[in-house]
N, C-alpha and C. Protein backbone atom coordinates (compact mmCIF):
# COMPACT_ATOMS: atom_id res chain seq x y z
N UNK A 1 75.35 63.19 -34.50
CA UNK A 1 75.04 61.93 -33.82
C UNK A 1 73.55 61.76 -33.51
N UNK A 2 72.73 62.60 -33.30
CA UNK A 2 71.29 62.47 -32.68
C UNK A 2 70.70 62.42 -34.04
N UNK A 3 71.08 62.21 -35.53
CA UNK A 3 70.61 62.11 -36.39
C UNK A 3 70.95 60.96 -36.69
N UNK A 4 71.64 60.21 -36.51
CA UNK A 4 72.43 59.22 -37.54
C UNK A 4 71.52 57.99 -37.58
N UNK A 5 71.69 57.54 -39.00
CA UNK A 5 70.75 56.60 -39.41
C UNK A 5 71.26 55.63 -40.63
N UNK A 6 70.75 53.90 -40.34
CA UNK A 6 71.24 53.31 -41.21
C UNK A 6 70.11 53.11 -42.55
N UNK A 7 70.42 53.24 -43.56
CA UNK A 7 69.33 53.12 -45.02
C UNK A 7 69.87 51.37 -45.34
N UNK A 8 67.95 51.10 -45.05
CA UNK A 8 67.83 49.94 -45.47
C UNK A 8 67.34 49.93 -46.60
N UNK A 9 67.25 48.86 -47.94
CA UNK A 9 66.70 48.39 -48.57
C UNK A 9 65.45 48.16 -48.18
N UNK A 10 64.40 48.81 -48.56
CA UNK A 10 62.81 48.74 -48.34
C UNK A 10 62.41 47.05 -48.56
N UNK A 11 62.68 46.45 -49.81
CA UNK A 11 62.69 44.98 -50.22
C UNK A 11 62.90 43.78 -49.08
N UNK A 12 64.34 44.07 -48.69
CA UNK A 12 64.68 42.93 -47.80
C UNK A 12 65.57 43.52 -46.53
N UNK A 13 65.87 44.85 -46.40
CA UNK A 13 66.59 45.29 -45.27
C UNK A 13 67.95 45.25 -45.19
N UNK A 14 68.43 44.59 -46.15
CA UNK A 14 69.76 44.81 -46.64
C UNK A 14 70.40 46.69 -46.39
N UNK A 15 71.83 46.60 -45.69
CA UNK A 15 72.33 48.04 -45.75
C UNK A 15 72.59 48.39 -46.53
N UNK A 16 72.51 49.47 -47.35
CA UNK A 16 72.80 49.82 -48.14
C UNK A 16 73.78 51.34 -48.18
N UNK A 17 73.34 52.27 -47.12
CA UNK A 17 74.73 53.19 -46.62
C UNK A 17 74.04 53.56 -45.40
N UNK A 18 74.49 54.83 -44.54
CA UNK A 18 74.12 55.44 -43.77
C UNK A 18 74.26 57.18 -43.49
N UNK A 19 73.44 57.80 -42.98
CA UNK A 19 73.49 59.11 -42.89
C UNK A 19 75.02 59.83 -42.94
N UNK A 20 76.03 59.37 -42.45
CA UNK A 20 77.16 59.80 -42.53
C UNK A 20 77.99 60.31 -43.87
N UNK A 21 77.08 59.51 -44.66
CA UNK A 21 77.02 59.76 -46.32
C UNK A 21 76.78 60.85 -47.27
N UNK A 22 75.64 61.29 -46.20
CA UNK A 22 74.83 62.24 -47.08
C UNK A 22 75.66 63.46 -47.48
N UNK A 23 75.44 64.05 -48.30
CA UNK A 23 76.25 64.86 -49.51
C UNK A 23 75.35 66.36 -49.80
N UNK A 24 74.16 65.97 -49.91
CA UNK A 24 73.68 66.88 -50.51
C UNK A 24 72.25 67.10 -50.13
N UNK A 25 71.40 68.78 -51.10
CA UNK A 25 69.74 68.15 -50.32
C UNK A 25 69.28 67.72 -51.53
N UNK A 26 68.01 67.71 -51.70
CA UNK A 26 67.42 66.84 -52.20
C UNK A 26 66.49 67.82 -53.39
N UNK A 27 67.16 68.12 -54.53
CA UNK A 27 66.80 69.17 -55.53
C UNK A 27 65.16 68.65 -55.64
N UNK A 28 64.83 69.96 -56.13
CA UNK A 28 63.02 69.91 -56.05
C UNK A 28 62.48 69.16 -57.28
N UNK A 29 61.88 68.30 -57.25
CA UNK A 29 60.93 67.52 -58.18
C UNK A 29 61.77 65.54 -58.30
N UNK A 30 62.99 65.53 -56.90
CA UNK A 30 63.67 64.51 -57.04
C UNK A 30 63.27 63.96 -55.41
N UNK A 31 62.37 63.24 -55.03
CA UNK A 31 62.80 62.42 -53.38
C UNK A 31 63.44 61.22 -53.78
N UNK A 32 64.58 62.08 -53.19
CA UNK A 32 66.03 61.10 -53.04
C UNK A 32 67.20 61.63 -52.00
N UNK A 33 67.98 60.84 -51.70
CA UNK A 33 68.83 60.73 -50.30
C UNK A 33 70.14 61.00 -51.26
N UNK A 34 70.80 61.83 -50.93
CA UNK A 34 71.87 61.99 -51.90
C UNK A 34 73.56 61.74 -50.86
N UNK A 35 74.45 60.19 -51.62
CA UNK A 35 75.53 59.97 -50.82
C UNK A 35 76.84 60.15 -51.55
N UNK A 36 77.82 60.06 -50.69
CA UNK A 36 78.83 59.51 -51.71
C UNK A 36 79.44 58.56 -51.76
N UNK A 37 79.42 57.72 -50.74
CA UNK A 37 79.41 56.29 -50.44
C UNK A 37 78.67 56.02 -50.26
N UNK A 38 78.56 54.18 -50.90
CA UNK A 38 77.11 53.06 -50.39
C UNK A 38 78.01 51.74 -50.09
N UNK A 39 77.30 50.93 -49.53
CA UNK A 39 77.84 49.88 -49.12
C UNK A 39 78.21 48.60 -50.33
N UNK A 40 78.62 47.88 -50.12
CA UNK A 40 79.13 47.19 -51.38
C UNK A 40 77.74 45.75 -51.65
N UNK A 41 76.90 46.50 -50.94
CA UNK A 41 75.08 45.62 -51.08
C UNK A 41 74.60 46.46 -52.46
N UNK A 42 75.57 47.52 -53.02
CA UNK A 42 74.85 48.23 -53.86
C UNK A 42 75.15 48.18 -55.36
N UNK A 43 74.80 47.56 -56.42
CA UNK A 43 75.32 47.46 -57.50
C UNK A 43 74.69 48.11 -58.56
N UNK A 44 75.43 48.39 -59.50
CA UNK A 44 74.45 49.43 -61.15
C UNK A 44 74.99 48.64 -62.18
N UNK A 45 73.95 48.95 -63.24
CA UNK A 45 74.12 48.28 -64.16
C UNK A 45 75.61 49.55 -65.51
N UNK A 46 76.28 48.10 -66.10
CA UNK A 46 77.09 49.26 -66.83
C UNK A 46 76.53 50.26 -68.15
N UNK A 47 74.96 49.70 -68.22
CA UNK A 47 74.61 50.67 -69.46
C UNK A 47 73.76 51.52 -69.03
N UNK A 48 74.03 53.12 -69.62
CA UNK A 48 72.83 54.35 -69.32
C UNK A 48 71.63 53.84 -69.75
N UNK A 49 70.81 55.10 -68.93
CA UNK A 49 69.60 55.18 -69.46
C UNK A 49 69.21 56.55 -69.34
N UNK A 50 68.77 56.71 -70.37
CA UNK A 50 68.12 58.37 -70.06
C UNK A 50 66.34 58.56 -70.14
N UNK A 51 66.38 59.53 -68.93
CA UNK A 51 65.21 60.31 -68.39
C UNK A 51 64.58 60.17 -69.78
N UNK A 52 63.30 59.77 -69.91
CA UNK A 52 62.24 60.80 -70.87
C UNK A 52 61.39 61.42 -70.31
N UNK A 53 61.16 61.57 -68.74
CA UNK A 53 59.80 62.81 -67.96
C UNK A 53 60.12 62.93 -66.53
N UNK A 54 59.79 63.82 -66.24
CA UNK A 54 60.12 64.19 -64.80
C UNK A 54 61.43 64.90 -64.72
N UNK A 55 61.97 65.07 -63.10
CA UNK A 55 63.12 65.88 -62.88
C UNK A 55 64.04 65.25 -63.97
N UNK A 56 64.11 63.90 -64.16
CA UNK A 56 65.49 63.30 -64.64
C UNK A 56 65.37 63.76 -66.53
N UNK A 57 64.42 64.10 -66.79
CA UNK A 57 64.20 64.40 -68.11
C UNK A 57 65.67 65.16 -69.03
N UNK A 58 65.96 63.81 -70.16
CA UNK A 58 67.33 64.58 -71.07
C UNK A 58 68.17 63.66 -70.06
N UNK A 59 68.29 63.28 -68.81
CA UNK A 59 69.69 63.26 -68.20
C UNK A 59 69.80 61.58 -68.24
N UNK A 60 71.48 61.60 -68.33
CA UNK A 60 71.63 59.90 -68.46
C UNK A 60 72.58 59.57 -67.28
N UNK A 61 71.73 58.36 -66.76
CA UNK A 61 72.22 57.73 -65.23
C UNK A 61 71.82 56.45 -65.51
N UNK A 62 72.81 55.97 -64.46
CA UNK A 62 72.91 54.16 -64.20
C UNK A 62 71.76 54.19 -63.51
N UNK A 63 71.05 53.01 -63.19
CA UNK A 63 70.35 52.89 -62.41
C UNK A 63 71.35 51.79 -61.07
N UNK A 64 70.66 52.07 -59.82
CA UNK A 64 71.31 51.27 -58.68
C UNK A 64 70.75 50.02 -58.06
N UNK A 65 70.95 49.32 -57.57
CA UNK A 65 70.10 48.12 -57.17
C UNK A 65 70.61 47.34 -55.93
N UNK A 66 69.48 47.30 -55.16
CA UNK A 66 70.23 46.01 -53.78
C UNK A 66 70.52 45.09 -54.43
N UNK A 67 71.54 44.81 -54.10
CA UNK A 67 72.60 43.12 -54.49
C UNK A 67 71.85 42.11 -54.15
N UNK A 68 71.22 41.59 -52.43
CA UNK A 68 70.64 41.06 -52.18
C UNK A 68 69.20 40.71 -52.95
N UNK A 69 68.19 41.79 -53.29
CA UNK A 69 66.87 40.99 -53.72
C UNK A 69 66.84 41.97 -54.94
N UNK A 70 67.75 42.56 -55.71
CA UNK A 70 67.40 43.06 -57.38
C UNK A 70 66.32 44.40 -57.21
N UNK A 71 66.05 44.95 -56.25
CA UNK A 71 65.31 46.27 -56.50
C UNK A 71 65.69 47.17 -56.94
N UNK A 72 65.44 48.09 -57.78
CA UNK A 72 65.85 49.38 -57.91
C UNK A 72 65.68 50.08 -56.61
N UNK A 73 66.82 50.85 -56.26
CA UNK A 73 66.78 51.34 -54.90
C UNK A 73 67.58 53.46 -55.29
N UNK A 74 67.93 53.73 -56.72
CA UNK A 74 68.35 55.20 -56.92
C UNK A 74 68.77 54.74 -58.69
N UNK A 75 70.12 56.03 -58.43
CA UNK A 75 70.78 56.31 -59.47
C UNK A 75 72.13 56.78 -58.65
N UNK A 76 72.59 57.21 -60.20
CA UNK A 76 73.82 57.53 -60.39
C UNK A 76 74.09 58.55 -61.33
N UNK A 77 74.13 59.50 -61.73
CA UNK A 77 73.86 60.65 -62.41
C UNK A 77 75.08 60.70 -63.35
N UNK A 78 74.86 60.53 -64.37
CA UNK A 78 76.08 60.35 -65.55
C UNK A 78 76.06 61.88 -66.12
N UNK A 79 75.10 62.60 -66.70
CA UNK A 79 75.10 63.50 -67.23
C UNK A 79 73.59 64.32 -67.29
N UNK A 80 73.58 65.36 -67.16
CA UNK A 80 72.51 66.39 -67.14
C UNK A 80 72.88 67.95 -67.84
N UNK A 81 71.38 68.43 -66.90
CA UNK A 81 71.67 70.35 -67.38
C UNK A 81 72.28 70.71 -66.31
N UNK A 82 72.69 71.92 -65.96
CA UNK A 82 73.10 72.80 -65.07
C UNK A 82 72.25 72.60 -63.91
N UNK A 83 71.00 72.49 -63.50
CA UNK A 83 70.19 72.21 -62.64
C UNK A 83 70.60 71.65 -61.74
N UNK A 84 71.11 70.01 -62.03
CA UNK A 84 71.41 69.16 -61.19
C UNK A 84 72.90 68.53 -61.53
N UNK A 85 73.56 69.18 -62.03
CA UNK A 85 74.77 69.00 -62.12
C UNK A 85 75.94 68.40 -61.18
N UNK A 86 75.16 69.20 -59.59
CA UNK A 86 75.89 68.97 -58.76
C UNK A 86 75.77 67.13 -58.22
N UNK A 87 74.91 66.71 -58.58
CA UNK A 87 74.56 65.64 -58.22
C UNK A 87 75.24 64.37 -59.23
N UNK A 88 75.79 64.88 -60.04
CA UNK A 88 76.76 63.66 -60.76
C UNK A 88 77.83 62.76 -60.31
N UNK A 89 77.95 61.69 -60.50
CA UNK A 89 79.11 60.79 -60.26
C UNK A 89 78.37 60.45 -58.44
N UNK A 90 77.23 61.13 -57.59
CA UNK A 90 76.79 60.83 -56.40
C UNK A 90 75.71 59.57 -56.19
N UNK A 91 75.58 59.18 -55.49
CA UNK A 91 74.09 57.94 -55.52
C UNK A 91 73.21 58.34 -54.63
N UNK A 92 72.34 59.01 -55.72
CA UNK A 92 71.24 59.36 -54.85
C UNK A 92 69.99 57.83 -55.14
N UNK A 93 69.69 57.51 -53.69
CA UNK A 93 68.81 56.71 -53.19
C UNK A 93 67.50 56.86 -53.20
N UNK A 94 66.23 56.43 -54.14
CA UNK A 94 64.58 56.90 -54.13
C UNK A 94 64.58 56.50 -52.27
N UNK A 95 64.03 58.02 -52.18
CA UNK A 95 63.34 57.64 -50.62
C UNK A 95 62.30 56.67 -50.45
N UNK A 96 61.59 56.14 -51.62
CA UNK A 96 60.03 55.26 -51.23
C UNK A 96 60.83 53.67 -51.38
N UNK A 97 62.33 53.74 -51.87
CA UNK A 97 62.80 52.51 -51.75
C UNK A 97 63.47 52.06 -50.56
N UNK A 98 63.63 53.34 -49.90
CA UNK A 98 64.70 53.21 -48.27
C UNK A 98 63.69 53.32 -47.81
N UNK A 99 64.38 52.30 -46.21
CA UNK A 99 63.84 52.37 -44.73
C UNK A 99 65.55 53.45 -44.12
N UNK A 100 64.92 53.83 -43.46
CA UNK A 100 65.78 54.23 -42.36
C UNK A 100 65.63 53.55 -40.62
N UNK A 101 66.84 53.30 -40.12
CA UNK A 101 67.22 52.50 -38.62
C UNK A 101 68.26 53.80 -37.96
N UNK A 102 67.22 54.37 -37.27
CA UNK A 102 67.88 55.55 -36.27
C UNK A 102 68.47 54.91 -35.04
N UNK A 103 69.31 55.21 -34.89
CA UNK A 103 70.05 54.44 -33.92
C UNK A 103 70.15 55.05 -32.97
N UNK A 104 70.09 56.16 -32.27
CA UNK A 104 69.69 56.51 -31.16
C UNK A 104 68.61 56.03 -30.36
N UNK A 105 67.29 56.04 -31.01
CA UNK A 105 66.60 56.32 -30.45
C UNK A 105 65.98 54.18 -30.67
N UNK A 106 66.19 54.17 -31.85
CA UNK A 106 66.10 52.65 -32.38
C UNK A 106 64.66 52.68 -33.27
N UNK A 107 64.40 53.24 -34.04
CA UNK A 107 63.24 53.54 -34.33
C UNK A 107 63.44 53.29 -36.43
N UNK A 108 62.45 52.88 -36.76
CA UNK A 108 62.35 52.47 -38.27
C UNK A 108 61.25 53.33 -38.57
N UNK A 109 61.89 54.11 -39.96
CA UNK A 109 60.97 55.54 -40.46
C UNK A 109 61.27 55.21 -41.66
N UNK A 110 59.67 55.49 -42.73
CA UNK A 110 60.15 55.29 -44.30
C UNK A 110 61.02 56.32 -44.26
N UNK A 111 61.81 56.60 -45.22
CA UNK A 111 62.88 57.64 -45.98
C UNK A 111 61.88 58.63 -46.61
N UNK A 112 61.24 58.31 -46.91
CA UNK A 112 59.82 59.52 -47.85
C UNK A 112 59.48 60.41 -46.32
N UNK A 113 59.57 60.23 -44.90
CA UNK A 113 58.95 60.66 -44.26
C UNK A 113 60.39 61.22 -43.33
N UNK A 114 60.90 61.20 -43.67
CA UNK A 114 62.47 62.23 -42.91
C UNK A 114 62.50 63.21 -43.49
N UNK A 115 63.47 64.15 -42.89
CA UNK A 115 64.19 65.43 -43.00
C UNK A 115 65.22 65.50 -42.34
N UNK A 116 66.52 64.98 -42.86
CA UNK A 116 67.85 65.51 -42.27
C UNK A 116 68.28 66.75 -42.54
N UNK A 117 68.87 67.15 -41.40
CA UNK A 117 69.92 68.11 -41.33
C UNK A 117 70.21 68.74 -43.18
N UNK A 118 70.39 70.15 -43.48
CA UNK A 118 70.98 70.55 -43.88
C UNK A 118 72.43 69.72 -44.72
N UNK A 119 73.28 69.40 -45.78
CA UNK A 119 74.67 69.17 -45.79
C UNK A 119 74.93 69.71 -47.28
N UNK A 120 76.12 69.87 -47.26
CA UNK A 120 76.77 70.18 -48.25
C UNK A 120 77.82 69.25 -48.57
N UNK A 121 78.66 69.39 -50.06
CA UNK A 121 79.68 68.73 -50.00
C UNK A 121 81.34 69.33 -49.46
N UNK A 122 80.66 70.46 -49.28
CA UNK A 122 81.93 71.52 -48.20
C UNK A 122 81.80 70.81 -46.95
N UNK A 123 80.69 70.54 -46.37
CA UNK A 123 81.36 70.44 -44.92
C UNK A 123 80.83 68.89 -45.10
């Protein structure tokens, strides 16, 4: 609870999920928010695309988008190496495209500039 936070759409503030979501951390060379639910503000397109550089390199994922104003806001991980495997069929969210709305405290933080908690998809 002293963490919990709603992910806005950086674009227009549209919800898009919230901390209660989160799934996973955030494999090295990827800033991204990794869920397993998003809100139904969140739509992908039905054709892959695959990585040619960076972490996503070789791997084929949807891309995700706010409903409201058309940004790219993550992915969707269709297929990869062993690396990031665990992250398939999940929507991980680019942090420089989320805002975060902490609700405790009431406070708006880019997503590039958090650190949640630890999670797994065990607990």
């Amino acid at each position: 609870p002293e963490e919990c936070a709603v992910f806005h759409c950086r674009g227009c503030w549209t919800v898009l999920g919230d901390s209660l979501q989160l799934c996973g951390q955030e494999p090295p060379g990827l800033s991204v928010l990794i869920c397993f639910k998003v809100t139904s503000d969140v739509t992908w397109e039905d054709s892959l695309l695959v990585g040619l550089e960076g972490a996503l390199l070789g791997c084929a994922y949807y891309s995700l988008f706010c409903r409201s104003c058309g940004v790219a806001v993550g992915f969707i991980l269709y297929s990869s190496g062993s690396e990031l495997a665990h992250l398939r069929d999940l929507f991980c969210f680019f942090k420089d495209s989320i805002m975060c709305y902490f609700l405790k405290n009431q406070m708006i933080i880019e997503a590039s500039k958090v650190n949640f908690p630890a999670v797994t998809l065990k607990e």
